[in-house]
Protein backbone atom coordinates (compact mmCIF):
# COMPACT_ATOMS: atom_id res chain seq x y z
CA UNK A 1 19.59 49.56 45.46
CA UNK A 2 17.34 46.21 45.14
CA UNK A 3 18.38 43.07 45.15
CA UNK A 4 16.39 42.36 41.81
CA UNK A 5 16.36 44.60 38.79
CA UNK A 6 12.98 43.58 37.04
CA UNK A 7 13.67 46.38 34.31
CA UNK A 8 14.99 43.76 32.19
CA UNK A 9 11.92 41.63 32.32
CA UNK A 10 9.28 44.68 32.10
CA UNK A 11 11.56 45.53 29.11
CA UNK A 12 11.29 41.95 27.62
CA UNK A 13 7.65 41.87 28.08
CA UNK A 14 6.99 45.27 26.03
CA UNK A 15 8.96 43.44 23.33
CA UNK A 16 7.19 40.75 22.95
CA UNK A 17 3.27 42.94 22.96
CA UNK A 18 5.27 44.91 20.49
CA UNK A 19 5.12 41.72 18.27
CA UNK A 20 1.24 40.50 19.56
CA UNK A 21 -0.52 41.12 15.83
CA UNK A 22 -4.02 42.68 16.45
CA UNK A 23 -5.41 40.00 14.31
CA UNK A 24 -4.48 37.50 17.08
CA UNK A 25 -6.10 39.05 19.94
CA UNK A 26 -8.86 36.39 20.28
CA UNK A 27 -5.94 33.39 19.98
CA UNK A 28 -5.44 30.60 23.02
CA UNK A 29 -2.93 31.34 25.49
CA UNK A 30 -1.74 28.78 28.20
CA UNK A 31 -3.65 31.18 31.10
CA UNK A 32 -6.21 28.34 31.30
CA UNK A 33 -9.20 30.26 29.96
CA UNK A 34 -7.44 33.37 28.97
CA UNK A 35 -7.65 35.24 25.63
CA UNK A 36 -4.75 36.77 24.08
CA UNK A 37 -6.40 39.86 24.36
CA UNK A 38 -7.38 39.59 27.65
CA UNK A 39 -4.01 38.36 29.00
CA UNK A 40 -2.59 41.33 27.30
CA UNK A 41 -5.30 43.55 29.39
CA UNK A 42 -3.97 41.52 32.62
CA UNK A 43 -0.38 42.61 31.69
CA UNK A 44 -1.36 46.25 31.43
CA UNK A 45 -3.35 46.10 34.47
CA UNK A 46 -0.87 44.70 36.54
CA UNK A 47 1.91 46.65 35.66
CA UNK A 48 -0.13 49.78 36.62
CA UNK A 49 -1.32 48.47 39.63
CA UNK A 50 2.47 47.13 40.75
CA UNK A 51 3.83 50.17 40.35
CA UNK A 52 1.08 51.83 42.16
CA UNK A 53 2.24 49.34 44.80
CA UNK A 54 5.94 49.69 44.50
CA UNK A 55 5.40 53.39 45.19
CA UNK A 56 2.83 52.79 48.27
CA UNK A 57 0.23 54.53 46.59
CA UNK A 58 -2.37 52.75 47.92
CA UNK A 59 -6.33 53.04 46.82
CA UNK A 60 -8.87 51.47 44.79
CA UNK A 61 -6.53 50.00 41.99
CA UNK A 62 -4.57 48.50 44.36
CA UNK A 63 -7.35 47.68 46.41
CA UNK A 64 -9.28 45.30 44.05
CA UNK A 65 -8.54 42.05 43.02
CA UNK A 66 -7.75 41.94 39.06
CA UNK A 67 -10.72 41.16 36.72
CA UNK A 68 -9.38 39.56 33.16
CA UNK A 69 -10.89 42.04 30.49
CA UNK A 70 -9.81 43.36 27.53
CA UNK A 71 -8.57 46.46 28.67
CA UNK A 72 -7.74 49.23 26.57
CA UNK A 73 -7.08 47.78 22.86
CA UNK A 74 -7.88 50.57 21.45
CA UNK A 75 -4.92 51.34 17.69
CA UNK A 76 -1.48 52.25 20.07
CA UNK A 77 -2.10 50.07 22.73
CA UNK A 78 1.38 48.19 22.84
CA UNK A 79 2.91 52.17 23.20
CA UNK A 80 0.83 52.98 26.37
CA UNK A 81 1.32 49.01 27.89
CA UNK A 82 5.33 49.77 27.14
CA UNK A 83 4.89 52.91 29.04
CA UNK A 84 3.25 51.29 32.40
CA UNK A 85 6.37 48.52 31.96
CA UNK A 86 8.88 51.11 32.00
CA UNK A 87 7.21 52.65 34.82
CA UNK A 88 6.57 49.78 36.65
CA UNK A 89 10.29 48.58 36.20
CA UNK A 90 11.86 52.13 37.85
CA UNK A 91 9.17 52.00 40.27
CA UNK A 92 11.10 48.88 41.77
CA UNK A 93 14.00 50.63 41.28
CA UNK A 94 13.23 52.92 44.60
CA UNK A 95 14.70 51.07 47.62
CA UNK A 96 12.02 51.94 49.85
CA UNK A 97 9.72 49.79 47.01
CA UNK A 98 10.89 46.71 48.47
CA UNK A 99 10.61 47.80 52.22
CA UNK A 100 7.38 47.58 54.60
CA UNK A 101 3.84 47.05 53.67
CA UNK A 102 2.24 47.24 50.25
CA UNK A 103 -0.61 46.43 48.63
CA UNK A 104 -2.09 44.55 45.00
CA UNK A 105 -5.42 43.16 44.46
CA UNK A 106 -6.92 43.89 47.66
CA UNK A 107 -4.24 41.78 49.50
CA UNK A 108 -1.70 43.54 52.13
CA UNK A 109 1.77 42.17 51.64
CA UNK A 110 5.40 42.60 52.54
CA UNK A 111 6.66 45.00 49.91
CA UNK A 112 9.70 42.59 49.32
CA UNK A 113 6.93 40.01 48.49
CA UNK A 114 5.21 42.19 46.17
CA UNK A 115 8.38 43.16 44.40
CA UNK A 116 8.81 39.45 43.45
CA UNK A 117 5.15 38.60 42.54
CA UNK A 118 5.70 41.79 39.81
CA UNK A 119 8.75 39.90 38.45
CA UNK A 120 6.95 36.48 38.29
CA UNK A 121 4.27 37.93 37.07
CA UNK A 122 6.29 39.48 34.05
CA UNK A 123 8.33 36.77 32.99
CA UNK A 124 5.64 34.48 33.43
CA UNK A 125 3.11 35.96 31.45
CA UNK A 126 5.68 37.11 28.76
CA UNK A 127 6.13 33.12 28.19
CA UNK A 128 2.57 33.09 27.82
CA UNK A 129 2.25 35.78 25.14
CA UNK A 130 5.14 34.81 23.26
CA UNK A 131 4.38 31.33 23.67
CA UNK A 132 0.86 32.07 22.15
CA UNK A 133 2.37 34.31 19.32
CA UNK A 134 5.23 31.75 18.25
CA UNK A 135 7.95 34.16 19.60
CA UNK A 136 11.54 33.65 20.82
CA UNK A 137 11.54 34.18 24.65
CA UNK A 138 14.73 34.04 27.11
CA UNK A 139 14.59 35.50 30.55
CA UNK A 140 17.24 36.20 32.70
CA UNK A 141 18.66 33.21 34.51
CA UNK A 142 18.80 35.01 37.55
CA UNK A 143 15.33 36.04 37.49
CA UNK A 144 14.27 32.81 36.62
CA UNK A 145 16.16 31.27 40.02
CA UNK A 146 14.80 34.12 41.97
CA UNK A 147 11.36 33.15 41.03
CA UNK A 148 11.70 29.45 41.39
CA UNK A 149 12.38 30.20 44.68
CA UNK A 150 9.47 32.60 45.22
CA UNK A 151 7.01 30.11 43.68
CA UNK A 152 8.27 27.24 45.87
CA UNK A 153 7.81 29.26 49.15
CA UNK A 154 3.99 30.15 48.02
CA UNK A 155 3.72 26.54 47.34
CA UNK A 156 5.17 24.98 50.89
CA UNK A 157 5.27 21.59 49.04
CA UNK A 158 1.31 21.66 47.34
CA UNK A 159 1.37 20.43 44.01
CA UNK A 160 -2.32 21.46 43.55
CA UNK A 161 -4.08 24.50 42.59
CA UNK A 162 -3.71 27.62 44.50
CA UNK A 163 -6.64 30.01 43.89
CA UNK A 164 -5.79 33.29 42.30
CA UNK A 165 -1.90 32.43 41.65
CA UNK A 166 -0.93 28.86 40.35
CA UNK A 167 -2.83 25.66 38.87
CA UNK A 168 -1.97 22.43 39.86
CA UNK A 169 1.93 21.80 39.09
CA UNK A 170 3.08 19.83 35.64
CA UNK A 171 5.78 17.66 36.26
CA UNK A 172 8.96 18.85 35.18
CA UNK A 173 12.86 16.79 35.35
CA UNK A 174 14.62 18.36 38.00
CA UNK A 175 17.37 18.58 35.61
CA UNK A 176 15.47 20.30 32.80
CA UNK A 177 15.79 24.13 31.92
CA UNK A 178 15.14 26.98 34.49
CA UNK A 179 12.30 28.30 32.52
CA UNK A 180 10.59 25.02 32.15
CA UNK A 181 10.74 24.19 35.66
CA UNK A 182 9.07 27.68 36.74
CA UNK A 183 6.56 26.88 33.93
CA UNK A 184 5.75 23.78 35.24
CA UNK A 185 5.88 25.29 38.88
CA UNK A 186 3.33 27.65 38.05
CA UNK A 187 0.77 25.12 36.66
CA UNK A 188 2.11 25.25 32.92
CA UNK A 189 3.00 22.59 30.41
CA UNK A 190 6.50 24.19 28.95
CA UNK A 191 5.52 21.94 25.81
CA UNK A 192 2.30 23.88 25.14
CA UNK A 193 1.16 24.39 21.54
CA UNK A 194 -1.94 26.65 20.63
């Protein structure tokens, strides 16, 4: 089996679109730029697209870097994102998911990699929605160290932006909370207020 289990975090992220009102789809979100409702048409599309990549079903989803749209918003929309979490979370369950060469957004990339970008990518953006929502939100602690780690090594010591992943790091006390140093790691103020 994996190393990392990111069912838990797929499953926490379906939880918190099950509690994005319609109503608030046009709201800020602290994606720099990002509507709620397109964020939430991010999160579908990458969970599709990662478990496309998990499984090394490589093609023109995987192929393409992601364009932030609104996605399917259509009444039941939370349902079918739920579905593609749950799918994308047992897609990394496979142990060949996290071996050899993958694919996501046009970019070839260790599958290991890849595996760890999905569960950044979840518990990241989860903070995001529920952050832009006002809901509770508490990751795992060991996914939280596991991506710390991850975002440092894309990093290599740049505080500034890095196209297509981070913004420029906020400053965060070394000794504050796991979550608020990945926040701040990956270019967000953990004190952000819509």
């Amino acid at each position: 089996m994996p190393d990392i289990d990111i069912r838990p975090a797929a499953a926490l992220m379906a939880q918190v679109l099950e509690g994005v009102p319609d109503d608030a789809l046009d709201a800020p979100t602290p994606c720099e730029g990002m509507t709620l409702g397109q964020l939430v048409g991010h999160v579908d599309g990458f969970a599709q697209v990662f478990t496309l990549t998990a499984r090394k079903d490589l093609g023109e989803m995987t192929a393409t870097p992601p364009a932030p749209d609104d996605a399917d918003l259509e009444p039941g929309w939370q349902q079918r994102a739920a579905g593609h979490l749950a799918e994308l979370g047992e897609a990394w369950q496979a142990d060949d998911a996290w071996d050899g060469m993958t694919q996501a957004g046009g970019v070839d990339l260790p599958g290991e990699v890849a595996g760890r970008v999905a569960l950044d990518e979840l518990v990241v953006h989860g903070w995001d929605v529920a952050k832009a929502t006002g809901q509770p939100f508490e990751p795992d602690e060991a996914h939280l160290e596991e991506i710390e780690v991850t975002v440092k090594q894309f990093r290599g010591g740049s505080t500034g932006e890095i196209p297509g992943l981070f913004g420029p790091a906020v400053a965060v006390p070394d000794d504050a909370p796991a979550l608020d140093r990945v926040l701040g790691l990956t270019g967000r103020d953990p004190q952000w207020s819509p």
